[in-house]
N, C-alpha and C. Protein backbone atom coordinates (compact mmCIF):
# COMPACT_ATOMS: atom_id res chain seq x y z
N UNK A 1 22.68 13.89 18.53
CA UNK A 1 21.62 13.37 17.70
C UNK A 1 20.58 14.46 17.51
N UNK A 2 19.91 14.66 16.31
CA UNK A 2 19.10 15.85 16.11
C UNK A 2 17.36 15.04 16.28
N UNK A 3 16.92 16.04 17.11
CA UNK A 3 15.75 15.18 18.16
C UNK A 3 14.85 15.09 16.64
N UNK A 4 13.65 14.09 17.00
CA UNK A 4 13.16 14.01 15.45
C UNK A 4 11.25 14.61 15.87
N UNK A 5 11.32 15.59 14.63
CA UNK A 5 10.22 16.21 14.50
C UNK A 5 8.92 15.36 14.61
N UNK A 6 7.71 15.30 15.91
CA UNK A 6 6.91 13.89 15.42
C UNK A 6 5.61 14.77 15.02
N UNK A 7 5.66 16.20 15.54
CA UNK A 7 4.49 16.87 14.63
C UNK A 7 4.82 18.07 14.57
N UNK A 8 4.05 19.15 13.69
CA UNK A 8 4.26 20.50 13.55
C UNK A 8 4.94 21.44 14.99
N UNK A 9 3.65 21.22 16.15
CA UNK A 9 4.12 21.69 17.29
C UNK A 9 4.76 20.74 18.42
N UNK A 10 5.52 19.63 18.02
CA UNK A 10 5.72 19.15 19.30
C UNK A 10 7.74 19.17 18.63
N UNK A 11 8.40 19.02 19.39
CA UNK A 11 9.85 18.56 19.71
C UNK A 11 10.20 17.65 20.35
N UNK A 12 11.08 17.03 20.42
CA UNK A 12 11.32 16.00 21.08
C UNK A 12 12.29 16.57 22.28
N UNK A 13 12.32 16.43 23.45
CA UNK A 13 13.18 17.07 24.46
C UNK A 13 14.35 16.31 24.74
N UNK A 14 14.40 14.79 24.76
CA UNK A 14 15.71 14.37 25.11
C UNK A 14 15.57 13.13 23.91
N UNK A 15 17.05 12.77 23.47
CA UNK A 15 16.54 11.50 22.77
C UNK A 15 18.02 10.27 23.36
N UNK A 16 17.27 9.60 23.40
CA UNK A 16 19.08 8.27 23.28
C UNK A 16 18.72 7.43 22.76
N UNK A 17 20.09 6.71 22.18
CA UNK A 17 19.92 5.70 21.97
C UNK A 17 20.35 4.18 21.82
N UNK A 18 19.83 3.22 21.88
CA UNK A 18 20.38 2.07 22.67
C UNK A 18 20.86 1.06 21.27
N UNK A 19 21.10 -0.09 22.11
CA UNK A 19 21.88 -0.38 20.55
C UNK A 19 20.92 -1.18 19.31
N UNK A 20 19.60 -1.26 19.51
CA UNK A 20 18.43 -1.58 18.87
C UNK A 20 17.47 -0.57 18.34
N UNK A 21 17.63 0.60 18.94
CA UNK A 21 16.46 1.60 18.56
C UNK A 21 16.94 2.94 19.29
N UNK A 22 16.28 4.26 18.70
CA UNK A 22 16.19 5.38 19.45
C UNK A 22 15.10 5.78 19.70
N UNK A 23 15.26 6.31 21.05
CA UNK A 23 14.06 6.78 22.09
C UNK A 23 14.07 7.78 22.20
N UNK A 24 12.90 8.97 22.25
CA UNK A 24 13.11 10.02 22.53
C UNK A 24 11.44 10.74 23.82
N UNK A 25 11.81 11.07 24.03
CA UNK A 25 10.64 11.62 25.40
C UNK A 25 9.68 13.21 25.24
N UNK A 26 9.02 12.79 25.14
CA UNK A 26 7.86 13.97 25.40
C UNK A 26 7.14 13.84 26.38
N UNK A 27 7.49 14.57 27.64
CA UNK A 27 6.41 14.30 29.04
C UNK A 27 5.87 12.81 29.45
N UNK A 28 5.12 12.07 29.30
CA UNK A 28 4.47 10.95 29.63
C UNK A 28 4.93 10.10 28.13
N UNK A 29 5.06 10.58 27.10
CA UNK A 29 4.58 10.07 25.41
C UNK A 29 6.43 9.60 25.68
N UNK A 30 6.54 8.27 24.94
CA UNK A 30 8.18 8.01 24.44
C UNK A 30 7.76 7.47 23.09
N UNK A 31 8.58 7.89 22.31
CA UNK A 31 9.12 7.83 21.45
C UNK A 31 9.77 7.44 20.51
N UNK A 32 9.71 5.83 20.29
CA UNK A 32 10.75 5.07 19.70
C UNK A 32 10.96 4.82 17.94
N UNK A 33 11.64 4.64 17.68
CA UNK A 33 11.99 3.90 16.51
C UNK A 33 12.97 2.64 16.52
N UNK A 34 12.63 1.69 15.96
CA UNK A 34 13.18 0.74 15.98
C UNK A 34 14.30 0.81 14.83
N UNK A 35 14.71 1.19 13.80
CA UNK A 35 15.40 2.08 12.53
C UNK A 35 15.91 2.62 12.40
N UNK A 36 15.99 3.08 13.27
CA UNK A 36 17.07 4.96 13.10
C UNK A 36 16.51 5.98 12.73
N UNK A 37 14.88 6.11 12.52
CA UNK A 37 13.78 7.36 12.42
C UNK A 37 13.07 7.31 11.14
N UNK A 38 12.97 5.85 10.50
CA UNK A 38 12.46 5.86 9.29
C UNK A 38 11.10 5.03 9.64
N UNK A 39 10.96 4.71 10.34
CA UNK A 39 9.27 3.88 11.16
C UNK A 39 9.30 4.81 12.99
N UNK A 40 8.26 5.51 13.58
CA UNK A 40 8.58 5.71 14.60
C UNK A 40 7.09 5.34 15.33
N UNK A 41 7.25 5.17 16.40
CA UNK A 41 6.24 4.28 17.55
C UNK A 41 6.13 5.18 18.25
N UNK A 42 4.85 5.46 18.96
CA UNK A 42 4.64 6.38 20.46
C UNK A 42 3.59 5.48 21.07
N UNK A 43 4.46 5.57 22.90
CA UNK A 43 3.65 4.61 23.47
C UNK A 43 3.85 5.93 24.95
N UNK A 44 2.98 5.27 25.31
CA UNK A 44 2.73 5.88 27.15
C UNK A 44 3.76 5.39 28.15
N UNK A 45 4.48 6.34 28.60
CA UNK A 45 5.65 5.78 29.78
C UNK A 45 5.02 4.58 30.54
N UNK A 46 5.93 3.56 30.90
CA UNK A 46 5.35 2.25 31.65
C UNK A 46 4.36 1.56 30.76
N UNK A 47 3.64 1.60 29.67
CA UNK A 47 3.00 0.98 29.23
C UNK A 47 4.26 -0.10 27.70
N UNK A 48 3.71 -1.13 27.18
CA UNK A 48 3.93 -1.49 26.19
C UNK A 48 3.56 -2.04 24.91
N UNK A 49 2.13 -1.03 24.70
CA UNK A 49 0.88 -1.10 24.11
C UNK A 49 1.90 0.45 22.67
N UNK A 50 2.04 0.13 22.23
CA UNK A 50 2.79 1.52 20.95
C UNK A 50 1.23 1.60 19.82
N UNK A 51 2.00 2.77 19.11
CA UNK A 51 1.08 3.24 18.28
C UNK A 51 2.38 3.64 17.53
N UNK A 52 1.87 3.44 15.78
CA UNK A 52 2.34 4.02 14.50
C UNK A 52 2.35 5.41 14.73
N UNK A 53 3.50 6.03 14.33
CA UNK A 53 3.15 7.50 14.12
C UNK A 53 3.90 8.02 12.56
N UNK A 54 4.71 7.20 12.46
CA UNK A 54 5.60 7.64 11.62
C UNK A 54 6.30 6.46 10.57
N UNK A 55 5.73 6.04 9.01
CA UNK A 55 6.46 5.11 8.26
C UNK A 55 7.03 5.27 7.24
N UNK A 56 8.24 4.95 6.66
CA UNK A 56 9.15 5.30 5.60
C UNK A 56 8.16 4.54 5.05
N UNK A 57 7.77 5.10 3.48
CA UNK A 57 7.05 4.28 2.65
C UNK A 57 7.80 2.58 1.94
N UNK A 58 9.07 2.74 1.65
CA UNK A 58 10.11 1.82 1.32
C UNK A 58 9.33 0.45 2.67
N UNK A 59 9.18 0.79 3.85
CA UNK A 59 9.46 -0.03 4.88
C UNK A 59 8.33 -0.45 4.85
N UNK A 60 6.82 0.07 4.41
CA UNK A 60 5.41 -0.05 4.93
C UNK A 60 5.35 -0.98 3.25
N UNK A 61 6.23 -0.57 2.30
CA UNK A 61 5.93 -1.23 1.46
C UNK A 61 6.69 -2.42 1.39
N UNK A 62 7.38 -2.88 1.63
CA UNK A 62 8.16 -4.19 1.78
C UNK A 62 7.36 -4.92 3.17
N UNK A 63 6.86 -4.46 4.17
CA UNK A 63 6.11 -5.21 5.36
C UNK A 63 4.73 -5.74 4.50
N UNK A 64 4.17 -5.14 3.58
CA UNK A 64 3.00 -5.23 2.74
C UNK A 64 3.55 -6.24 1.64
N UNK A 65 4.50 -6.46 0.80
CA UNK A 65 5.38 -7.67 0.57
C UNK A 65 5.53 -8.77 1.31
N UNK A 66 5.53 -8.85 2.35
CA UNK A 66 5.80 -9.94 2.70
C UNK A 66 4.99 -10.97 3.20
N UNK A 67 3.81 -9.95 3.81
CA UNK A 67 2.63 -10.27 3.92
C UNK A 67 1.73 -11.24 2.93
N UNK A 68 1.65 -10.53 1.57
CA UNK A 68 1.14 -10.83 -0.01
C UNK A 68 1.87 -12.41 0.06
N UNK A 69 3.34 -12.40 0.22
CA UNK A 69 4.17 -13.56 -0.01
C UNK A 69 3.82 -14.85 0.75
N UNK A 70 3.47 -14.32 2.07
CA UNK A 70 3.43 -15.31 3.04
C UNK A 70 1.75 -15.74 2.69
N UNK A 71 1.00 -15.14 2.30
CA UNK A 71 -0.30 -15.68 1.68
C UNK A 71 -0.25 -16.62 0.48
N UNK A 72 0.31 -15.95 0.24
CA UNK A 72 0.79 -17.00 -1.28
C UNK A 72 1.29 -18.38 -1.56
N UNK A 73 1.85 -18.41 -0.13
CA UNK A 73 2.74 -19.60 0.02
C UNK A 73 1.73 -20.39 0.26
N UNK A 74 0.71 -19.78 1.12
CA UNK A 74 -0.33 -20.73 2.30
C UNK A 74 -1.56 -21.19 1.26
N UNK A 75 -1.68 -20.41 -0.18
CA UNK A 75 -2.26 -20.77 -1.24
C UNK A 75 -1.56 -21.80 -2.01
N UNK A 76 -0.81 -21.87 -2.65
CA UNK A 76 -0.03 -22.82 -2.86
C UNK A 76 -0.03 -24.35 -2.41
N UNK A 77 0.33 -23.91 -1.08
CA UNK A 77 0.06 -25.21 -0.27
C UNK A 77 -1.01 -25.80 0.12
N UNK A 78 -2.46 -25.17 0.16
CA UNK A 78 -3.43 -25.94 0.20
C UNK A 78 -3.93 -25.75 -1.30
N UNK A 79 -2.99 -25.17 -2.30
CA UNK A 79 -4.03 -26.05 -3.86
C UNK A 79 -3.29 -27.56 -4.13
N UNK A 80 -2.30 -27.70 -2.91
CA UNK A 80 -1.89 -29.48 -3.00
C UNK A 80 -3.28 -30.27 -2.56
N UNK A 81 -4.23 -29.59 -1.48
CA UNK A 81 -5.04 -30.55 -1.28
C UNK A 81 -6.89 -30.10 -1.31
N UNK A 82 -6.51 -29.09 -2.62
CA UNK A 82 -7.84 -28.27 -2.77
C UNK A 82 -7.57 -27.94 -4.75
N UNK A 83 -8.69 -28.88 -5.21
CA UNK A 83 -8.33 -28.91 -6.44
C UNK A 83 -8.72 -27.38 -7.55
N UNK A 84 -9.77 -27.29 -6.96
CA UNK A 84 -10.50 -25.81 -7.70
C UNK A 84 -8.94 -24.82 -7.43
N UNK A 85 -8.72 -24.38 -6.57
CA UNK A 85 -7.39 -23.72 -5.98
C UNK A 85 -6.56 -24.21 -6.86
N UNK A 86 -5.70 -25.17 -6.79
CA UNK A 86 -4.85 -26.03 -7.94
C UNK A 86 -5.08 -25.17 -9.60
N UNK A 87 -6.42 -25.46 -10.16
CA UNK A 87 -6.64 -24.97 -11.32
C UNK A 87 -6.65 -23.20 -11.76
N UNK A 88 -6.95 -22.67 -10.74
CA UNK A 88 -6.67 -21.61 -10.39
C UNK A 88 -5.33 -20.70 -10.60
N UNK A 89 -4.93 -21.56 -9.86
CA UNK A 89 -3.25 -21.17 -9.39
C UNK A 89 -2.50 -21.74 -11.19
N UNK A 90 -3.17 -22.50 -11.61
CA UNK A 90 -2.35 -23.36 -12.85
C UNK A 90 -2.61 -22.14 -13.75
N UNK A 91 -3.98 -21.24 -14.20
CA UNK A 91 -4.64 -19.76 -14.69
C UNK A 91 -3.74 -19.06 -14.43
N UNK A 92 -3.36 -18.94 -13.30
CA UNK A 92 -2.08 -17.76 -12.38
C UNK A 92 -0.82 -17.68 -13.34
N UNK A 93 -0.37 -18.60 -13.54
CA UNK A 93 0.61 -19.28 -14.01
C UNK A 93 0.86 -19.13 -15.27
N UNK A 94 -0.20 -19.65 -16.34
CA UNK A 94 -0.07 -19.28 -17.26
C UNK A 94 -0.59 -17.87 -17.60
N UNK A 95 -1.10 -17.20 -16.89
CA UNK A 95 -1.20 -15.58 -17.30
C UNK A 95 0.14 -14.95 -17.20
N UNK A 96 0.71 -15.12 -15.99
CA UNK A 96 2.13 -14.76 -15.57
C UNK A 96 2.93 -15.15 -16.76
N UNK A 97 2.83 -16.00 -17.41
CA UNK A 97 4.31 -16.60 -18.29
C UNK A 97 3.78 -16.04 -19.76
N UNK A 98 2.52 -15.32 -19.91
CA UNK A 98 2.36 -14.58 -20.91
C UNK A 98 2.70 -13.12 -21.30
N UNK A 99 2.14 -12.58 -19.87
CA UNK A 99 2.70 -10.96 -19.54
C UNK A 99 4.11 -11.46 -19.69
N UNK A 100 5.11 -11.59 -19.18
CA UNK A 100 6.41 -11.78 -18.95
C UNK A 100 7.08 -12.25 -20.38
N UNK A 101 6.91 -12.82 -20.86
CA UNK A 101 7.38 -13.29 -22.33
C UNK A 101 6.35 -11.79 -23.25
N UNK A 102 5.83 -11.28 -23.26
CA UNK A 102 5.12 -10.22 -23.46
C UNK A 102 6.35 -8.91 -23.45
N UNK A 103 6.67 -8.86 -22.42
CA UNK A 103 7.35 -7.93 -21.60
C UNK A 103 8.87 -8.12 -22.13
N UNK A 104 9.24 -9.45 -22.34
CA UNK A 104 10.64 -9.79 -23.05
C UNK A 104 11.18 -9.19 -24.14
């Protein structure tokens, strides 16, 4: 496996990997990705507190998708019992079916 670059001056010294993620070690710092090296995590040996170091944009942008989605839903569902919201969302709606027939 070719160790993965996490900054200008550092290398990675050993890496493995298990059947969920690869790990790789720098002194105290490990190294993970959960992906195969397209999102990578650094956390402190023995600890399980991680830090971002590294995100495929594809991945940061679909996690940011889903997010938007799962809001959306939770809008939705309370313009069943929130009327201003309701009328709102009905605006949403018909703007959407204008761009889009627009776009046709």
């Amino acid at each position: 496996m070719t160790p993965i670059r996490t900054r200008p001056s550092v290398l990675t010294l050993s890496t493995m990997t298990t059947e969920s993620k690869t790990l790789a070690s720098v002194g105290a710092t490990i190294y993970e990705s959960p992906d195969g090296g397209k999102t990578i995590y650094a956390r402190e040996h023995g600890s399980s507190h991680r830090t971002l170091v590294r995100s495929d944009n594809a991945v940061l942008e679909m996690q940011q998708a889903i997010k938007l989605r799962d809001k959306l839903l939770d809008i939705i569902f309370l313009s069943k019992t929130v009327p201003a919201l309701k009328e709102q969302l009905d605006k949403l709606e018909m703007l959407y079916t204008l761009i889009k027939n627009e776009n046709n």
